[in-house]
N, C-alpha and C. Protein backbone atom coordinates (compact mmCIF):
# COMPACT_ATOMS: atom_id res chain seq x y z
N UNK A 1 -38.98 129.19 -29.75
CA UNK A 1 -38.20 127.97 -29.61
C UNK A 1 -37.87 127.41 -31.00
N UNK A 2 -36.52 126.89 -31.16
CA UNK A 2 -36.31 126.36 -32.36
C UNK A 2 -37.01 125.49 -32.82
N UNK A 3 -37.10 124.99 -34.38
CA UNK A 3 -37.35 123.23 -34.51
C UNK A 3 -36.98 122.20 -34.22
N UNK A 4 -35.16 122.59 -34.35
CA UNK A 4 -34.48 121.25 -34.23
C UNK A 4 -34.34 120.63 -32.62
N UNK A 5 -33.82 119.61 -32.47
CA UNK A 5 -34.07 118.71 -31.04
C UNK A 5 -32.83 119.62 -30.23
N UNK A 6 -32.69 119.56 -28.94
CA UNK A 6 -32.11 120.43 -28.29
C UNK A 6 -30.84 119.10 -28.26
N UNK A 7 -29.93 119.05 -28.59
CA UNK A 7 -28.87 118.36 -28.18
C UNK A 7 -28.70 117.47 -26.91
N UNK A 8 -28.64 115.71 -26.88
CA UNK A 8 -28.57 115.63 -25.45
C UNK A 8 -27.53 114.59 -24.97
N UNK A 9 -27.20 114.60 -23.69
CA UNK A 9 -25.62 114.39 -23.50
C UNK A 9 -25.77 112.53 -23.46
N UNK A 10 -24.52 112.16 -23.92
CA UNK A 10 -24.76 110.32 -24.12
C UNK A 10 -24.00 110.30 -24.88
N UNK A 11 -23.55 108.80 -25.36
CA UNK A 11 -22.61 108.06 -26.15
C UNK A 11 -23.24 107.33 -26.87
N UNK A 12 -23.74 107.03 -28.32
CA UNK A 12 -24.01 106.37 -28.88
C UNK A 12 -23.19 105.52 -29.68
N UNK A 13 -22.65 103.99 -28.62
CA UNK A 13 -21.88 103.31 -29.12
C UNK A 13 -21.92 102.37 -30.70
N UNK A 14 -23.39 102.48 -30.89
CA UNK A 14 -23.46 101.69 -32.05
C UNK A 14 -23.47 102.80 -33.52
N UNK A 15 -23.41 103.91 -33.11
CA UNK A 15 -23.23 105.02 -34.10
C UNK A 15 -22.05 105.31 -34.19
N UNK A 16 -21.13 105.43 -33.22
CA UNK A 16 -19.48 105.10 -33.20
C UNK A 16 -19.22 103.73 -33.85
N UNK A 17 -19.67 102.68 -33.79
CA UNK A 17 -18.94 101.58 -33.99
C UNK A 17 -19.83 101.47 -35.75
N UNK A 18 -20.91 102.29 -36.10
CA UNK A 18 -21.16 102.15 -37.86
C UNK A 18 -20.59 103.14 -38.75
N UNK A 19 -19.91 104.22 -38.17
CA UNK A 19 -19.35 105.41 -38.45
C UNK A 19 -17.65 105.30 -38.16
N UNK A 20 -17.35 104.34 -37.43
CA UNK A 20 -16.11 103.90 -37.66
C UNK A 20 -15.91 102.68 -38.86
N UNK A 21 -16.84 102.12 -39.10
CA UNK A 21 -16.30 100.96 -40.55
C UNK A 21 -16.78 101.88 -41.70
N UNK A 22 -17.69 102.95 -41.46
CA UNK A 22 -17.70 103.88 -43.00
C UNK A 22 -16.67 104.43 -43.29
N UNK A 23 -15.41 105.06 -41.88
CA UNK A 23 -14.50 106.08 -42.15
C UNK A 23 -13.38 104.69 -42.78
N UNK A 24 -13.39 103.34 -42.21
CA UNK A 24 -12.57 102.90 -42.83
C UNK A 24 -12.74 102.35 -43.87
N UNK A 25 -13.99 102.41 -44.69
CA UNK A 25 -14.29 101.44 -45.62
C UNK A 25 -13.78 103.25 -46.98
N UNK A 26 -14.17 104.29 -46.28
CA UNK A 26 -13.71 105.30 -47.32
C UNK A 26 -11.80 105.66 -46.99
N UNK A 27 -11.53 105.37 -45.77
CA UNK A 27 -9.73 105.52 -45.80
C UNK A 27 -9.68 104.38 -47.16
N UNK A 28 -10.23 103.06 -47.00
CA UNK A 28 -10.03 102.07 -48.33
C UNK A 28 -10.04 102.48 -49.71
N UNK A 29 -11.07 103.58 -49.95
CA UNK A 29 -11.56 103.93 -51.24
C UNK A 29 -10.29 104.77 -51.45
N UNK A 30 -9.73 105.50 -50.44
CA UNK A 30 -9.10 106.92 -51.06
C UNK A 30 -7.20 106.85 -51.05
N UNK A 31 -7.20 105.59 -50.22
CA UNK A 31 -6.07 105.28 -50.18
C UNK A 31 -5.49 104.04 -50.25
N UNK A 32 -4.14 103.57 -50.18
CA UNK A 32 -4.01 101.99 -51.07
C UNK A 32 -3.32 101.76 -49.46
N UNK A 33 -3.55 100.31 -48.88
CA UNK A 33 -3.53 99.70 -48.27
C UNK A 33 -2.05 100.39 -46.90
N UNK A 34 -1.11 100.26 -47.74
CA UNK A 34 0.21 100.39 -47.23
C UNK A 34 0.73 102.41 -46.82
N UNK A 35 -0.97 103.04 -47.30
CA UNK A 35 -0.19 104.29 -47.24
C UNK A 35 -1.39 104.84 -45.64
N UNK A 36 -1.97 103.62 -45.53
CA UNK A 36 -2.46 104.12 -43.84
C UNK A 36 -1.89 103.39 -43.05
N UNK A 37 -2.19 103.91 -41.49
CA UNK A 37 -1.30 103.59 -40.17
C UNK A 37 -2.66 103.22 -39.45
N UNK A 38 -3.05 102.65 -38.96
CA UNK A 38 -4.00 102.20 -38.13
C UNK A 38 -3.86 101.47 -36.88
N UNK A 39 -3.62 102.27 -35.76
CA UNK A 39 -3.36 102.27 -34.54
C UNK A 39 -5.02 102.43 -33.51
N UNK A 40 -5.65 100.89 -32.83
CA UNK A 40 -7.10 101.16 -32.70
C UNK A 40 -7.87 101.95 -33.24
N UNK A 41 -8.52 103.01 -32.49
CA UNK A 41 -9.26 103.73 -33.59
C UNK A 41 -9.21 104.93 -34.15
N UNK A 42 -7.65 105.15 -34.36
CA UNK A 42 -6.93 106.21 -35.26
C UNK A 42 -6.40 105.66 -36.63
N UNK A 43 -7.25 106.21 -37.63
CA UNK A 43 -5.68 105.91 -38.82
C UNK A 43 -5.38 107.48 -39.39
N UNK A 44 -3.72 107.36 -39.53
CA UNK A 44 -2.88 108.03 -39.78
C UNK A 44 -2.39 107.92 -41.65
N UNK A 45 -1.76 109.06 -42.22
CA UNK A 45 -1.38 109.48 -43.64
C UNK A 45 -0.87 110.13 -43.37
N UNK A 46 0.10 110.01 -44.22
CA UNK A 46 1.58 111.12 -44.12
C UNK A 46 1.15 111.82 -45.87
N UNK A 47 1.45 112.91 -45.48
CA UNK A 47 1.18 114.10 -46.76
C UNK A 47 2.27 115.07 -46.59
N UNK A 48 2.88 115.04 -47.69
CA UNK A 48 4.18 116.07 -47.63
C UNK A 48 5.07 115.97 -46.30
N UNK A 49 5.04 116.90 -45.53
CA UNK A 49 5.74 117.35 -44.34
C UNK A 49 5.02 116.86 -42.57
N UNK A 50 3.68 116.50 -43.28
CA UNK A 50 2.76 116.36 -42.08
C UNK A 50 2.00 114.73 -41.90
N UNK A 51 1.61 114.77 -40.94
CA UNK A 51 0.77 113.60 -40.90
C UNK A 51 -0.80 113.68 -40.59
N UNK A 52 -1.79 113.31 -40.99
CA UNK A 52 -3.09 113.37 -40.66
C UNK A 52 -3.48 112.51 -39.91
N UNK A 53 -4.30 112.80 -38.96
CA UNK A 53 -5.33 111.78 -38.58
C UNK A 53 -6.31 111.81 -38.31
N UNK A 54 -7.33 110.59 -38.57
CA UNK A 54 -8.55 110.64 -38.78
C UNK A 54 -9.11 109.66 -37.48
N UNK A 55 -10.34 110.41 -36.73
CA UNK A 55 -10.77 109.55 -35.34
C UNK A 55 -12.23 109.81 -35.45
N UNK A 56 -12.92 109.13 -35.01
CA UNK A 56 -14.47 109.32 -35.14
C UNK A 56 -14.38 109.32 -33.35
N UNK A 57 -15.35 110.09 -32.52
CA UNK A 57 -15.24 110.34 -31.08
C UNK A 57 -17.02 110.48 -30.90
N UNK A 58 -17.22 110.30 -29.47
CA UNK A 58 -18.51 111.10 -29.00
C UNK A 58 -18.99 112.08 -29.03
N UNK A 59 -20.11 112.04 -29.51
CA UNK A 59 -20.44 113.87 -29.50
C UNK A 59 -21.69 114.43 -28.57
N UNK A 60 -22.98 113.53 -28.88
CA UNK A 60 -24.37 113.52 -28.31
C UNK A 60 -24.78 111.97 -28.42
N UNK A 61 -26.28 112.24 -27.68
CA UNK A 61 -26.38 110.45 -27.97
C UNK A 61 -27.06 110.48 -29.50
N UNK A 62 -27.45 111.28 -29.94
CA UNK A 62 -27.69 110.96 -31.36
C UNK A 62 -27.04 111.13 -33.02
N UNK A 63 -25.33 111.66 -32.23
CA UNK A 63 -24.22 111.74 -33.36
C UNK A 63 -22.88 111.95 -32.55
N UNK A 64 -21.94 111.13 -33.66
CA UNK A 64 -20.44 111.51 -33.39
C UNK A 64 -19.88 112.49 -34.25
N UNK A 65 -18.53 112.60 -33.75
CA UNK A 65 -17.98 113.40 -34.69
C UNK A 65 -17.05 112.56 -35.41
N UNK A 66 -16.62 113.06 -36.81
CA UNK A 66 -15.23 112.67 -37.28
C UNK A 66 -14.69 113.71 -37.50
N UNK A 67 -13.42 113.14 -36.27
CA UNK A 67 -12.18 114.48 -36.78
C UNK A 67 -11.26 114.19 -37.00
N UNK A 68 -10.76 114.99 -38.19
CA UNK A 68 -9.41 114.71 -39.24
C UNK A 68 -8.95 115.90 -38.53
N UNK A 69 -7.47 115.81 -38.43
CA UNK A 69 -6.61 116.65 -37.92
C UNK A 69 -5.13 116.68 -38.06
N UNK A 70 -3.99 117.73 -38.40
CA UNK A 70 -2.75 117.20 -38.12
C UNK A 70 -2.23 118.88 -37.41
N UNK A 71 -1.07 118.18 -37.06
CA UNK A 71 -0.27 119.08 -35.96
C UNK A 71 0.82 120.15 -36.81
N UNK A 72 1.04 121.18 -36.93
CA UNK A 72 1.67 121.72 -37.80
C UNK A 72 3.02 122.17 -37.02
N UNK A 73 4.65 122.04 -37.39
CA UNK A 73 5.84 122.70 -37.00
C UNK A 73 6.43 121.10 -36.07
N UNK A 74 7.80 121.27 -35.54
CA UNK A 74 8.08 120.44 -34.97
C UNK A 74 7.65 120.39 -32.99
N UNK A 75 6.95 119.29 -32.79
CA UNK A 75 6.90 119.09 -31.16
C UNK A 75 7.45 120.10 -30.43
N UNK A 76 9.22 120.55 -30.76
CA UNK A 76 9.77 121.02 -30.30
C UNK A 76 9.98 122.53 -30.04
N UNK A 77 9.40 122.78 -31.54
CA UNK A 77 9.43 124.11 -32.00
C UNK A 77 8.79 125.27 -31.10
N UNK A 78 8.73 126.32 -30.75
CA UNK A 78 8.47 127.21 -29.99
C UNK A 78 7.82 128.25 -31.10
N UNK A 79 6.55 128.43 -30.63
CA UNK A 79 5.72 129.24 -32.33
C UNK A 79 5.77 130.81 -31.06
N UNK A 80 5.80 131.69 -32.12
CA UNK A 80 5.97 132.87 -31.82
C UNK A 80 4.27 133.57 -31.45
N UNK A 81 4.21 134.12 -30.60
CA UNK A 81 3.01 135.14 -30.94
C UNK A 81 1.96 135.80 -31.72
N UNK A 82 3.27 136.43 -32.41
CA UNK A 82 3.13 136.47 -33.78
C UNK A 82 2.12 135.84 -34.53
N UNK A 83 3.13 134.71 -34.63
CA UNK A 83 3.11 133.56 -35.61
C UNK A 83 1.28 132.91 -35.12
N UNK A 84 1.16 132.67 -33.96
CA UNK A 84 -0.23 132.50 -33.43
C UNK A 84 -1.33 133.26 -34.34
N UNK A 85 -0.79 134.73 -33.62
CA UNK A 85 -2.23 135.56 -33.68
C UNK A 85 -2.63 135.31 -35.49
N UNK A 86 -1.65 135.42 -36.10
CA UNK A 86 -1.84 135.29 -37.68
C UNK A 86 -2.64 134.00 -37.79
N UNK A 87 -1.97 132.75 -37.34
CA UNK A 87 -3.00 131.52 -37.99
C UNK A 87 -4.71 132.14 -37.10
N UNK A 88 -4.54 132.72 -36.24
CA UNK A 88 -5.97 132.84 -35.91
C UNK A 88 -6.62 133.72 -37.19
N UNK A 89 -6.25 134.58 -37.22
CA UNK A 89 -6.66 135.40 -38.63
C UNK A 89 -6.70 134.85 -39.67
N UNK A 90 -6.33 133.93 -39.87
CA UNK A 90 -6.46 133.24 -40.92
C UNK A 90 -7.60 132.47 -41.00
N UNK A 91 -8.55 131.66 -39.96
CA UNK A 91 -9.58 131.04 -39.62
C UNK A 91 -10.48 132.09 -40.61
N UNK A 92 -10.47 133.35 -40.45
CA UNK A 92 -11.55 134.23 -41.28
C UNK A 92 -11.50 133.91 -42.45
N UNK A 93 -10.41 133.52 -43.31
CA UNK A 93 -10.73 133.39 -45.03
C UNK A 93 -10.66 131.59 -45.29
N UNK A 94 -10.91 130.73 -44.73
CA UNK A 94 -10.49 129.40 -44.39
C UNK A 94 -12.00 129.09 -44.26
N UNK A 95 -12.35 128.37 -45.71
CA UNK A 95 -13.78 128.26 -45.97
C UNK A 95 -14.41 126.68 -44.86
N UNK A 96 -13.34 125.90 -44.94
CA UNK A 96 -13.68 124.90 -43.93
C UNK A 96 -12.73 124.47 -43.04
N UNK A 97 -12.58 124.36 -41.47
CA UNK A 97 -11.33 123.66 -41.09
C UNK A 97 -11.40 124.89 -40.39
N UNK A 98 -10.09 124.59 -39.30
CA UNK A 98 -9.59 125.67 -38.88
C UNK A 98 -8.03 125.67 -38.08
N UNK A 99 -7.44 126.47 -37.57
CA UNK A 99 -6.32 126.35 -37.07
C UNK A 99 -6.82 126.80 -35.65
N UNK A 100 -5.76 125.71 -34.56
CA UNK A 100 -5.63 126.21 -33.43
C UNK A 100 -4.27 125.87 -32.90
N UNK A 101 -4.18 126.40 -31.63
CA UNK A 101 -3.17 125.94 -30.54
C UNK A 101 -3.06 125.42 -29.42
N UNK A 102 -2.61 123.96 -29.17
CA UNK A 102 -2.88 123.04 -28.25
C UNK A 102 -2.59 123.65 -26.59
N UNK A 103 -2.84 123.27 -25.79
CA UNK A 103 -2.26 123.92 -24.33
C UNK A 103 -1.09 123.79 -24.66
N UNK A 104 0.07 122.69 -24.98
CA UNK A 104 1.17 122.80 -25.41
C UNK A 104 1.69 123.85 -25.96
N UNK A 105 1.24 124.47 -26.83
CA UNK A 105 1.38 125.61 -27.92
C UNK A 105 2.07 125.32 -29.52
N UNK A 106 1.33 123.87 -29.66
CA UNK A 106 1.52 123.43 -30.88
C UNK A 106 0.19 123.89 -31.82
N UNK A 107 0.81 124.46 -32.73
CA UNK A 107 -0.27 124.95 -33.81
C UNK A 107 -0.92 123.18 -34.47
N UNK A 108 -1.93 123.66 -34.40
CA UNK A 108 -3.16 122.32 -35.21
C UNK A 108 -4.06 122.59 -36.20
N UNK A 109 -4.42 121.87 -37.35
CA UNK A 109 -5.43 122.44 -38.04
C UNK A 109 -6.63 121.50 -38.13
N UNK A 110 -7.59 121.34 -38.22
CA UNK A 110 -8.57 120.54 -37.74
C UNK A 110 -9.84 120.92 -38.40
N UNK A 111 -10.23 120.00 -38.78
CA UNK A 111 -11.97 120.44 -39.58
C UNK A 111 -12.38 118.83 -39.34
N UNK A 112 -13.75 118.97 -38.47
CA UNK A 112 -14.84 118.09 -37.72
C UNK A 112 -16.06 117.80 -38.40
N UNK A 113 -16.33 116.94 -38.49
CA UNK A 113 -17.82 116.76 -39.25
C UNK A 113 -18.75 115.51 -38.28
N UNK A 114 -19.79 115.68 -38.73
CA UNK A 114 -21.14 115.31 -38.02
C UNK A 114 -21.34 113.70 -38.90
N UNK A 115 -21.03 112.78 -37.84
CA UNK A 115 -20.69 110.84 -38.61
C UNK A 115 -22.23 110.45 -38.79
N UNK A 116 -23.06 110.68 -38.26
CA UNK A 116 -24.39 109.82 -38.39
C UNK A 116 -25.01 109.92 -40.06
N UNK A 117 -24.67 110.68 -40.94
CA UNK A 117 -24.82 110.71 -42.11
C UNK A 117 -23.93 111.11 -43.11
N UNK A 118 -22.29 110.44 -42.68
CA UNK A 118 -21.34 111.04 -43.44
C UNK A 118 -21.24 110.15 -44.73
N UNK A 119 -21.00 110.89 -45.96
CA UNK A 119 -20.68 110.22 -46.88
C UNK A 119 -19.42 110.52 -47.84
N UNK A 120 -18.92 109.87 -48.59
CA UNK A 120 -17.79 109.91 -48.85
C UNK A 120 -17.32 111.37 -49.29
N UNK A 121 -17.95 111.65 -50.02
CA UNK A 121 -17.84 113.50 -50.56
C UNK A 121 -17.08 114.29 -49.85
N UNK A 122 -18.15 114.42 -48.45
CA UNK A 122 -17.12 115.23 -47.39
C UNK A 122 -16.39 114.53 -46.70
N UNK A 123 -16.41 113.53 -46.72
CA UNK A 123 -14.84 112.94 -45.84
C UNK A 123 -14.14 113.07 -47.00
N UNK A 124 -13.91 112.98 -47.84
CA UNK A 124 -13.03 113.25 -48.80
C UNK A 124 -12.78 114.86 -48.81
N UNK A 125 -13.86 115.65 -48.73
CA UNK A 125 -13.12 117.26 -48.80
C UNK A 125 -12.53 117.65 -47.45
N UNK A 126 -12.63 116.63 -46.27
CA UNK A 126 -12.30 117.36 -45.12
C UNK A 126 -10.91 116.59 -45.31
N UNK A 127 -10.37 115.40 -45.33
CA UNK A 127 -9.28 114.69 -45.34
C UNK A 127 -8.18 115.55 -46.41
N UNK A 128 -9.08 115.98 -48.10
CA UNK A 128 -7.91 117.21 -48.98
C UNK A 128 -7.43 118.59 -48.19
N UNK A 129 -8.97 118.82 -47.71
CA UNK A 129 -8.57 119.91 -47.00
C UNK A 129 -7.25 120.41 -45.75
N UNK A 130 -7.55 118.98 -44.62
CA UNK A 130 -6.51 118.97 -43.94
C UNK A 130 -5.19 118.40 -44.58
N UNK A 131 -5.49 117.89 -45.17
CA UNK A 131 -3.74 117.55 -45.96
C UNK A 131 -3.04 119.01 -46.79
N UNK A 132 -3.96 119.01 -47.61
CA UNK A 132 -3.62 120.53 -48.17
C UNK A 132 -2.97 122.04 -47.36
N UNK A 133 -3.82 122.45 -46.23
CA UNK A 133 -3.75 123.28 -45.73
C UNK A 133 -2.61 123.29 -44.75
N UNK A 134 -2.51 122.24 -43.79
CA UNK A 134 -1.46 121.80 -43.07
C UNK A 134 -0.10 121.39 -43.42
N UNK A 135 -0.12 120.71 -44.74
CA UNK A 135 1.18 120.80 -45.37
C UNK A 135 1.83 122.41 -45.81
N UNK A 136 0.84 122.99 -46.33
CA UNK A 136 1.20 124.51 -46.82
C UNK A 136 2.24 125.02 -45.56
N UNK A 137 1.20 124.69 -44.60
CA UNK A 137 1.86 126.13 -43.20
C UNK A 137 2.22 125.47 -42.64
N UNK A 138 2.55 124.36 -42.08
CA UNK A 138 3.52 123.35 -41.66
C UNK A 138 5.08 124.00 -41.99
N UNK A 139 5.21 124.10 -43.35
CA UNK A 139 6.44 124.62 -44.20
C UNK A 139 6.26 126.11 -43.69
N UNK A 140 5.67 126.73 -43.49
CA UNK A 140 5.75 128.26 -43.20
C UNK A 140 6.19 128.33 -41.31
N UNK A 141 5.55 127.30 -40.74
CA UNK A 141 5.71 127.80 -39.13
C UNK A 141 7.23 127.28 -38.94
N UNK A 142 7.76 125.96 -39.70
CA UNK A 142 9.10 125.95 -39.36
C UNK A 142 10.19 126.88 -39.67
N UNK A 143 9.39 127.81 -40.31
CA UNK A 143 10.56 129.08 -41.01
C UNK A 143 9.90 130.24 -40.30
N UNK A 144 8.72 130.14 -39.62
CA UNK A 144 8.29 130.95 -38.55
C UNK A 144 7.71 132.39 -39.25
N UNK A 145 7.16 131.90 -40.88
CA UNK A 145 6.67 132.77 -42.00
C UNK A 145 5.29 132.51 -41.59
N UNK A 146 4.12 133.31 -41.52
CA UNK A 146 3.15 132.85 -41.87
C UNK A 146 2.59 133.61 -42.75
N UNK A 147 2.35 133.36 -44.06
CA UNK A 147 2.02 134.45 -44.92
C UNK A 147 0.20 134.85 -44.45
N UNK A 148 -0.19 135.90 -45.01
CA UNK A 148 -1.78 135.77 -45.26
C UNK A 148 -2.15 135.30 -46.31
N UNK A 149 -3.66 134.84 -46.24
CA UNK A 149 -4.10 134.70 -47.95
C UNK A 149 -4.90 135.88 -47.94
């Protein structure tokens, strides 16, 4: 049997509600007032071509998650097969984060972290990360390129 506690199912509202004023007290640190969107308990950044957003959610009763995420290509756009199976292959050299595809069949890229002891560091590498990565191939799925790295 392992060490660690076996995971158990619950909502820990007061770990959501201290892990939501950390994510906004660091959206404060990393960004200037007028360049977030804060719609209840989503705020939004526009980066290049894309938009991010950042949500802290339920996870167990003894942690949430925060997940930064943005949607890559237009709503409209129709992603190829192709074009799929590659961003999955790509998850293999993609040191944090990852790409998926919604039931819709909108490509997403998304990297989640564990709120009960988040500190600015990695919300800061997960927020570069998804801005970074999603702007890149954002520009590639509307031209329906997806290169490898």
């Amino acid at each position: 049997m392992p060490k660690f506690n076996v995971l158990k199912d619950g909502v820990n509202e007061a770990l959501i509600a201290a892990t939501q004023e950390k994510v906004e007290k660091y959206m404060g640190e990393l960004f200037h007032d007028y360049e977030i969107v804060k719609i209840d308990d989503f705020y939004t950044f526009t980066f290049g071509t894309i938009t991010v957003t950042v949500q802290v959610l339920p996870w167990h009763s003894e942690d949430v998650l925060v997940k930064v995420y943005s949607y890559l290509g237009d709503e409209d756009s129709e992603v190829t097969v192709d074009t799929r199976d590659e961003l999955m292959r790509l998850n293999a050299n993609i040191p944090f984060g990852s790409f998926g595809v919604t039931f819709e069949g909108q490509p997403i890229f998304t990297y989640s972290l564990a709120g009960k002891n988040l500190d600015l560091n990695e919300f800061q590498a997960a927020v570069q990360m998804v801005a970074k990565t999603a702007d890149e191939y954002d520009e590639l799925i509307k031209g329906e390129e997806v290169a490898t790295s």
